[in-house]
Every structure is written in structure tokens, then in C-alpha cells.
PDB file of N, CA and C in Angstrom:
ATOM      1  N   UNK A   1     -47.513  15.021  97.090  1.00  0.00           N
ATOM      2  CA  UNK A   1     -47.747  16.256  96.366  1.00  0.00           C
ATOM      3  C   UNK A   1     -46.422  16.792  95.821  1.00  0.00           C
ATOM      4  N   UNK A   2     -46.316  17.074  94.514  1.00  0.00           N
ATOM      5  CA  UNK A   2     -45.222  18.036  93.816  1.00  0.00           C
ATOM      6  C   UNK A   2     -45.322  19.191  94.295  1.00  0.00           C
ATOM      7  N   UNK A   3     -43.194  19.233  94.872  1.00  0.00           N
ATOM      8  CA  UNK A   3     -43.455  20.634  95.022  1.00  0.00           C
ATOM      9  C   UNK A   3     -42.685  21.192  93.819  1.00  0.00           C
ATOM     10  N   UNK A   4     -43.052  22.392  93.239  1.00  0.00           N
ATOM     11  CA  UNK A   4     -42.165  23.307  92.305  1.00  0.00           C
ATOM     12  C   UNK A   4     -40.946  23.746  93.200  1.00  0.00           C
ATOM     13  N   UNK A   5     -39.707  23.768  92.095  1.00  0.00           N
ATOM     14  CA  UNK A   5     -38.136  23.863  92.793  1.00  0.00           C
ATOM     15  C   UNK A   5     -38.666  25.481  92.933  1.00  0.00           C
ATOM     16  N   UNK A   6     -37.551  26.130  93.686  1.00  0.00           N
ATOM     17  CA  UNK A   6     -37.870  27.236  93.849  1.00  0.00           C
ATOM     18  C   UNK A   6     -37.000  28.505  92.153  1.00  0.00           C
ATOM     19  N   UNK A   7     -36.418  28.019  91.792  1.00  0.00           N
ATOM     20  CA  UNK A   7     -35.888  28.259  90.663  1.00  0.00           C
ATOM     21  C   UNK A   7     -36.670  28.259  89.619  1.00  0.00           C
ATOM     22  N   UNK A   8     -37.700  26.683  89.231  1.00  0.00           N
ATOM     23  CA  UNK A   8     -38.956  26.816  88.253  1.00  0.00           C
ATOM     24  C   UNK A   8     -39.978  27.610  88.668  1.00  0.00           C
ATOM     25  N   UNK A   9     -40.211  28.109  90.260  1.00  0.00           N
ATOM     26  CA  UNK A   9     -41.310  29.311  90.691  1.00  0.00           C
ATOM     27  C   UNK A   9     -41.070  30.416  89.836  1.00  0.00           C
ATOM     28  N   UNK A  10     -40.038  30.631  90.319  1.00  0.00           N
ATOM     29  CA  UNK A  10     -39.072  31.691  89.456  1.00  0.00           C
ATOM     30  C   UNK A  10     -39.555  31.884  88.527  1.00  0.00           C
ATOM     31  N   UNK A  11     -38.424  31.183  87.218  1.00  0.00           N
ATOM     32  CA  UNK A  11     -39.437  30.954  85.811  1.00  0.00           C
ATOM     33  C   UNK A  11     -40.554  31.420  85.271  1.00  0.00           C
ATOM     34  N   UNK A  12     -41.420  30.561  86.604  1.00  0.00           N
ATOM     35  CA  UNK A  12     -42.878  30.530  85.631  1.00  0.00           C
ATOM     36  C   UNK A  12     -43.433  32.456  86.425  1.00  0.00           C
ATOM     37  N   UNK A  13     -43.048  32.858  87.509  1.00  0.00           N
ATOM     38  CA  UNK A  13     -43.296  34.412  87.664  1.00  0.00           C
ATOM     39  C   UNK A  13     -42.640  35.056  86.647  1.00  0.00           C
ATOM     40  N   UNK A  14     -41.297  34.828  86.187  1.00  0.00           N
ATOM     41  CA  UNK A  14     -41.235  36.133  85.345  1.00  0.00           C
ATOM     42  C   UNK A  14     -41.895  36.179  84.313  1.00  0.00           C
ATOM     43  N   UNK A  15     -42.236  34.778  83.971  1.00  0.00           N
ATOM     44  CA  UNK A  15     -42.838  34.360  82.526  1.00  0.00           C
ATOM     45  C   UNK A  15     -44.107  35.319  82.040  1.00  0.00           C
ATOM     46  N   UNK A  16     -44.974  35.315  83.662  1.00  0.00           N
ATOM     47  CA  UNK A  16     -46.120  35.554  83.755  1.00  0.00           C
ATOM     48  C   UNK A  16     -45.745  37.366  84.035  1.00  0.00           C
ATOM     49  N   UNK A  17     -44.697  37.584  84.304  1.00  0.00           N
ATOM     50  CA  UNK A  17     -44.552  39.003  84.687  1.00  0.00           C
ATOM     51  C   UNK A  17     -44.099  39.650  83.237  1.00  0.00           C
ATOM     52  N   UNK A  18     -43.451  39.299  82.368  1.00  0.00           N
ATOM     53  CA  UNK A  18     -43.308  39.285  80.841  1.00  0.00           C
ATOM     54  C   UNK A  18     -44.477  39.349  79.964  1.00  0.00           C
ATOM     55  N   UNK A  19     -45.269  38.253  80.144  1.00  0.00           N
ATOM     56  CA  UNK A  19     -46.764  38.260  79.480  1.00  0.00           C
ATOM     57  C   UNK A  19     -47.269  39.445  79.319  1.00  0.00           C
ATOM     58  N   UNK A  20     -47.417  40.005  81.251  1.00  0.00           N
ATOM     59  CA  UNK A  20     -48.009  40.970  81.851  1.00  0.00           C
ATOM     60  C   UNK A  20     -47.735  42.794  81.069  1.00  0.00           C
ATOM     61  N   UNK A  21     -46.302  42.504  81.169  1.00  0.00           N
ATOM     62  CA  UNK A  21     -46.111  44.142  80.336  1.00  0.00           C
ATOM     63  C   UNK A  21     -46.252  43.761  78.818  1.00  0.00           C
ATOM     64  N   UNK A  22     -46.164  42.768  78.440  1.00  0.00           N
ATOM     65  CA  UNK A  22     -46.518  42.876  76.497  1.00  0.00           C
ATOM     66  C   UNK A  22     -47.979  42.805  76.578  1.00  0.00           C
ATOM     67  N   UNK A  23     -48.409  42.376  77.120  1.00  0.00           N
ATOM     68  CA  UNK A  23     -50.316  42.712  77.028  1.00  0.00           C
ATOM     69  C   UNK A  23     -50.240  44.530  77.416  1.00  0.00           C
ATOM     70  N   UNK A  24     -49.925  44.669  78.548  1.00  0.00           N
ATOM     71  CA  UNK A  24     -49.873  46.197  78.512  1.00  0.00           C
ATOM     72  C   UNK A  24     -49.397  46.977  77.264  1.00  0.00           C
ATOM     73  N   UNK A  25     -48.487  46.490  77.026  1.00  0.00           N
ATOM     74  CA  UNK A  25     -47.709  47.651  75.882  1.00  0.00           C
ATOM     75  C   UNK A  25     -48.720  47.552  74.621  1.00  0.00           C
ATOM     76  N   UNK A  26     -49.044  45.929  74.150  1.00  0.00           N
ATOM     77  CA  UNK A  26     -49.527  46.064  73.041  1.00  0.00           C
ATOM     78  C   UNK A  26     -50.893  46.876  72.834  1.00  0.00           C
ATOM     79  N   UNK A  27     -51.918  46.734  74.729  1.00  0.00           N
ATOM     80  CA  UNK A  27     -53.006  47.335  74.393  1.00  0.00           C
ATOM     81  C   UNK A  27     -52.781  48.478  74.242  1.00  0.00           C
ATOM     82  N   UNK A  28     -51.900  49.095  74.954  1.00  0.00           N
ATOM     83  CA  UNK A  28     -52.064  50.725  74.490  1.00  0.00           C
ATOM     84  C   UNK A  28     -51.480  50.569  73.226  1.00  0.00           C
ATOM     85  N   UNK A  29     -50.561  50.191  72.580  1.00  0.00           N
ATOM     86  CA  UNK A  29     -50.824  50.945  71.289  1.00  0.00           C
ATOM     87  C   UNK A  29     -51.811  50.258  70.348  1.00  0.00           C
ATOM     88  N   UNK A  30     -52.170  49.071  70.308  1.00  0.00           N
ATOM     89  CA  UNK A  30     -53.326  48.749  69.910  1.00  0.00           C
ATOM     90  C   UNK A  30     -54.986  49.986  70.028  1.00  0.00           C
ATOM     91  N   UNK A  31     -54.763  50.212  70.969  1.00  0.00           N
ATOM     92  CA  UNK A  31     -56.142  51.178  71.440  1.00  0.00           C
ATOM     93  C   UNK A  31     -55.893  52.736  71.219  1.00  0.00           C
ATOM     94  N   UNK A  32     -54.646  53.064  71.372  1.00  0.00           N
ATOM     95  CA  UNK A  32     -54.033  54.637  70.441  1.00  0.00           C
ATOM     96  C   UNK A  32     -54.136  54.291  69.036  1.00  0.00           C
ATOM     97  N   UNK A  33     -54.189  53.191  68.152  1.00  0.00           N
ATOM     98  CA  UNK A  33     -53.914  53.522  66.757  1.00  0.00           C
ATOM     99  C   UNK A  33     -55.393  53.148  66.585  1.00  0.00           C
ATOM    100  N   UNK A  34     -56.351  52.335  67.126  1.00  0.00           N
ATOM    101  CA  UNK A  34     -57.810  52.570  66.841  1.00  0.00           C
ATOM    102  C   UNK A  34     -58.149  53.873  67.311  1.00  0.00           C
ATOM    103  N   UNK A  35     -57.880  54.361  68.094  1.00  0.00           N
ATOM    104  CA  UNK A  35     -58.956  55.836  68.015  1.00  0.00           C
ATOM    105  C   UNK A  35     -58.375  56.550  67.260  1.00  0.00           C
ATOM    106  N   UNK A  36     -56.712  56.834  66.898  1.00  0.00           N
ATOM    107  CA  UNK A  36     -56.345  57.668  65.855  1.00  0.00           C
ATOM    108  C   UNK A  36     -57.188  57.169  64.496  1.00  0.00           C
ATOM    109  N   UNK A  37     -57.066  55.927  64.116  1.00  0.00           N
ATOM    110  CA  UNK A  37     -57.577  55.668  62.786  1.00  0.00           C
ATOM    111  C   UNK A  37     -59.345  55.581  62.708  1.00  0.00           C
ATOM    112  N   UNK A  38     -59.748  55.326  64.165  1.00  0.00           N
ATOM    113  CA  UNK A  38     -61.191  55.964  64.008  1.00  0.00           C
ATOM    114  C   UNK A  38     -61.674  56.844  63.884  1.00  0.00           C
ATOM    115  N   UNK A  39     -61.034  58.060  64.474  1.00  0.00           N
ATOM    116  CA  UNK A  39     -61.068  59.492  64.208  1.00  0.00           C
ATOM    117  C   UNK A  39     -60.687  60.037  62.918  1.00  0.00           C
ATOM    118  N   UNK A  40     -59.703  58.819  62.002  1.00  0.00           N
ATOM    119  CA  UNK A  40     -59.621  59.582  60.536  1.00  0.00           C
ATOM    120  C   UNK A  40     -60.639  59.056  59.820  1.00  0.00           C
ATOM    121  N   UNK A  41     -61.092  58.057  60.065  1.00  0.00           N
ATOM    122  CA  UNK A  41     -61.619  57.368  58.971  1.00  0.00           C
ATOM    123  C   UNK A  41     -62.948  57.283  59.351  1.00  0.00           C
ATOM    124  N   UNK A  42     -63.779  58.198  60.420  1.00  0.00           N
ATOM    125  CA  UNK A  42     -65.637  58.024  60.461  1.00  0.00           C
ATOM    126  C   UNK A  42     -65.841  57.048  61.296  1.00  0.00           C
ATOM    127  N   UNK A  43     -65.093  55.949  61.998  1.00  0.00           N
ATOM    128  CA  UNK A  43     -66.083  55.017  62.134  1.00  0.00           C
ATOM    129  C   UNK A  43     -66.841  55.757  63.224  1.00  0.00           C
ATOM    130  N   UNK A  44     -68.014  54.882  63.050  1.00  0.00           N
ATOM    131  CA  UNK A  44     -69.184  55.117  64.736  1.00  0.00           C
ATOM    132  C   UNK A  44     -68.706  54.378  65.678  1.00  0.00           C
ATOM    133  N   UNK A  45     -68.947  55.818  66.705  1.00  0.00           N
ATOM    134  CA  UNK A  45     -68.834  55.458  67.575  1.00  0.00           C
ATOM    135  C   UNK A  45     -68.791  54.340  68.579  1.00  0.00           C
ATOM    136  N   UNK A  46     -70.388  53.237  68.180  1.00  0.00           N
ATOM    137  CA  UNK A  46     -70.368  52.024  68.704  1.00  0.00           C
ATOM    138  C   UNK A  46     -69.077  50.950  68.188  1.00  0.00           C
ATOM    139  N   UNK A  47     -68.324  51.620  67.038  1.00  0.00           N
ATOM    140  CA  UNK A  47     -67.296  50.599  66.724  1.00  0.00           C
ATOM    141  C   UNK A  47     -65.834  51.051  68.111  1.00  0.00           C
ATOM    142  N   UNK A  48     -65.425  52.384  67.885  1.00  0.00           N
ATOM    143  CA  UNK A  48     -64.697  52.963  68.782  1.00  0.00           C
ATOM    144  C   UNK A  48     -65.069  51.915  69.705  1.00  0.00           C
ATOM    145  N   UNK A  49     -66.155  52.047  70.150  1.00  0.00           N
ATOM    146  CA  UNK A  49     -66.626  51.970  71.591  1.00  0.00           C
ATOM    147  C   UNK A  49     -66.097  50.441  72.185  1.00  0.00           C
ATOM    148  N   UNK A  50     -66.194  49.740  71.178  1.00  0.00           N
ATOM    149  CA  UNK A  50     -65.873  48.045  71.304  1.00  0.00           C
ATOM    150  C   UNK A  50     -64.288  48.161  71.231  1.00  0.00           C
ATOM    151  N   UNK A  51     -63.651  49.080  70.479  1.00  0.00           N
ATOM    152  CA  UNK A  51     -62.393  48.945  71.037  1.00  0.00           C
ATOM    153  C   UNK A  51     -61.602  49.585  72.477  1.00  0.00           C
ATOM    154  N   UNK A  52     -62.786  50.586  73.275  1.00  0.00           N
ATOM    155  CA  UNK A  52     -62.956  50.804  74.307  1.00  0.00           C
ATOM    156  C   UNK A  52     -62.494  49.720  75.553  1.00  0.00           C
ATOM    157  N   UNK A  53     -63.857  48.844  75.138  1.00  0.00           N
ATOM    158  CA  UNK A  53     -64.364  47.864  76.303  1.00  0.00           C
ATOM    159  C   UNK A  53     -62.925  46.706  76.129  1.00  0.00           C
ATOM    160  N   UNK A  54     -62.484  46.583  74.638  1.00  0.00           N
ATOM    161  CA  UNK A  54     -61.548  45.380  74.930  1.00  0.00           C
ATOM    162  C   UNK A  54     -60.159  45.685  75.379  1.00  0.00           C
ATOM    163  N   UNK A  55     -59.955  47.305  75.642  1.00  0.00           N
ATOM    164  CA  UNK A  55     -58.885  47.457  76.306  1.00  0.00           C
ATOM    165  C   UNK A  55     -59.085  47.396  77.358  1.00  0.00           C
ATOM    166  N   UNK A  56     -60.022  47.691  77.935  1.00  0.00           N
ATOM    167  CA  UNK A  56     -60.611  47.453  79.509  1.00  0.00           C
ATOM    168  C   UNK A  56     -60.316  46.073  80.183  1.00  0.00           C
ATOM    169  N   UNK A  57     -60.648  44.949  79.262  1.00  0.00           N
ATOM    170  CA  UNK A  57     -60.910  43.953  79.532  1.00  0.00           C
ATOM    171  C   UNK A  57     -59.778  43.468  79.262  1.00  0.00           C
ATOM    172  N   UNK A  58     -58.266  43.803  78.482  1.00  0.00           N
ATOM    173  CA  UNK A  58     -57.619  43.413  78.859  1.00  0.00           C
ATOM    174  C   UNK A  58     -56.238  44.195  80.023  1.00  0.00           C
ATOM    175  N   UNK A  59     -57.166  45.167  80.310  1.00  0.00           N
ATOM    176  CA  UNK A  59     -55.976  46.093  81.284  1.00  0.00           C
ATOM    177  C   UNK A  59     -56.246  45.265  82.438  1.00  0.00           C
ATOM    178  N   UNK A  60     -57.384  44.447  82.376  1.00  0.00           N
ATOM    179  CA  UNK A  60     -58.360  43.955  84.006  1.00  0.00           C
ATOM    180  C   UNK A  60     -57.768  43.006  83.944  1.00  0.00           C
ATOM    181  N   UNK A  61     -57.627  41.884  82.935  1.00  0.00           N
ATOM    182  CA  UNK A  61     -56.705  40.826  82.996  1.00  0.00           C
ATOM    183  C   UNK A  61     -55.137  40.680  83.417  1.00  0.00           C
ATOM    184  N   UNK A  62     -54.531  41.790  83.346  1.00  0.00           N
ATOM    185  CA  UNK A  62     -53.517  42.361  83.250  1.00  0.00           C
ATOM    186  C   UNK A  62     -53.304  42.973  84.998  1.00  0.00           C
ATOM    187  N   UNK A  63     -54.217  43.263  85.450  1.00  0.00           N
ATOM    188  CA  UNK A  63     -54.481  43.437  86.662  1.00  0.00           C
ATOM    189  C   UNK A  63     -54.265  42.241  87.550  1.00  0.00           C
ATOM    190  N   UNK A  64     -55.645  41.483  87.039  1.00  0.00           N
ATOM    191  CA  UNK A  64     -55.808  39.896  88.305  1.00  0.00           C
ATOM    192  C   UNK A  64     -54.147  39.309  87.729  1.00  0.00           C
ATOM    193  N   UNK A  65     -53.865  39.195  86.640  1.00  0.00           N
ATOM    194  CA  UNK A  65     -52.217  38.640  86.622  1.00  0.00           C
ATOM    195  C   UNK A  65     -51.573  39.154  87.486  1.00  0.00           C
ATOM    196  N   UNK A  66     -51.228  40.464  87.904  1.00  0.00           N
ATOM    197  CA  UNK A  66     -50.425  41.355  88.460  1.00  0.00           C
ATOM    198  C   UNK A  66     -50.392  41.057  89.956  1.00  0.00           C
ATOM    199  N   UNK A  67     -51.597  41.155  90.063  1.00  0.00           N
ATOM    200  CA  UNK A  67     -52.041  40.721  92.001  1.00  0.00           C
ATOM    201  C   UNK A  67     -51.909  39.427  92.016  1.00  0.00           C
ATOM    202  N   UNK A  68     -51.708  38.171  91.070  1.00  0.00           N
ATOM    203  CA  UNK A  68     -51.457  37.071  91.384  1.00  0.00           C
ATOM    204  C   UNK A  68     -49.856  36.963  91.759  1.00  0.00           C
ATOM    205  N   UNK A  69     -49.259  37.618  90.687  1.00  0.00           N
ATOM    206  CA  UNK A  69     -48.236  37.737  91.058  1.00  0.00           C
ATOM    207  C   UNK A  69     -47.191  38.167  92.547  1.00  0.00           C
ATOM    208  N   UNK A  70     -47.888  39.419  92.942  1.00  0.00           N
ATOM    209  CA  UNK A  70     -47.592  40.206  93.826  1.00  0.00           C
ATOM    210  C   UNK A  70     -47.718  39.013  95.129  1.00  0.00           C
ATOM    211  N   UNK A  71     -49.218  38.279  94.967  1.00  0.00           N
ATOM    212  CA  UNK A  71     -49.793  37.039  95.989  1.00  0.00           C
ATOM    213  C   UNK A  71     -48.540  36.264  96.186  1.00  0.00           C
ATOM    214  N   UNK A  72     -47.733  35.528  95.072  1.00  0.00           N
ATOM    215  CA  UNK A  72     -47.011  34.852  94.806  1.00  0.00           C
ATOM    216  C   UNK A  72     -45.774  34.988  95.704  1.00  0.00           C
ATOM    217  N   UNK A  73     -45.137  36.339  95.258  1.00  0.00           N
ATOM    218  CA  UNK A  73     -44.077  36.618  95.825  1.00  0.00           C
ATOM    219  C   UNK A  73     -43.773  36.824  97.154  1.00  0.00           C
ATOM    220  N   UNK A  74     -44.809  37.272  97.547  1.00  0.00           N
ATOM    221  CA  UNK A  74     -45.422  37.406  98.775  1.00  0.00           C
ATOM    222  C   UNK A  74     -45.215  36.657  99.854  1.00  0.00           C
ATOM    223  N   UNK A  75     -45.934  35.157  98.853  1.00  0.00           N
ATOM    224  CA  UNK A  75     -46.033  34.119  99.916  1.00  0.00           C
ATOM    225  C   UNK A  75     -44.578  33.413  99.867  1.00  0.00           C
ATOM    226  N   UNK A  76     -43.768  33.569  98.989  1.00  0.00           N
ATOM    227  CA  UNK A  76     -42.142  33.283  99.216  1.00  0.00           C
ATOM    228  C   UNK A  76     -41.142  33.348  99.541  1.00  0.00           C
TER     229      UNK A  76
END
């Protein structure tokens, strides 16, 4: 069985800890400039609403990354 050096562990956590805050950063402002520009421009609600659920879905992703991480370090 391969083991990973402890240096490429490294690596590949911050990599994944990097990922982790640009998914954060981008959803919020991704999801602040849809409701600002939904609120100027009419859309319905059910459109809002879908940009709702996909910040959700990626704050949750952003989550199980986070606790994998935390798992990770943990166990090192």
C-alpha cells in the first residue's frame, strides 16, 4: 500500500483548504449580487429562490470539505 509523504498530505489539505474559502467567498458574492439584481430587475421569486437553494448546496459542500479536513488533521 502507498503511503502519502507527509509533506504531499500537506499539499493536498491546503489545496482542499484553498478550494474551501474560494467556494465560500465566491458564493456569497455570487448570491448578494443575485438578490441585489433580483430585487432590481422583478425576477420571481421562484427564480430568487433557485439561487437560494444553490448557495445552500454549496455552503453544505463547503461544510463536508471542512469536516474532512478538520478529520484529516486530526488524525495526524
Amino acid at each position: 500500500m502507498n503511503r502519502q509523504q507527509p509533506q504531499d498530505k500537506a499539499r493536498a489539505t491546503a489545496r482542499k483548504a484553498r478550494m474551501v474559502a474560494i467556494v465560500i467567498a465566491a458564493t456569497m458574492l455570487l448570491w448578494m449580487g443575485a438578490q441585489a439584481l433580483g430585487g432590481r430587475l422583478g425576477w420571481p421569486t421562484r427564480l430568487v429562490f433557485l439561487f437560494d437553494l444553490a448557495a445552500l448546496a454549496a455552503f453544505f459542500w463547503a461544510l463536508v470539505v471542512s469536516y474532512q479536513i478538520w478529520r484529516d488533521r486530526r488524525e495526524s
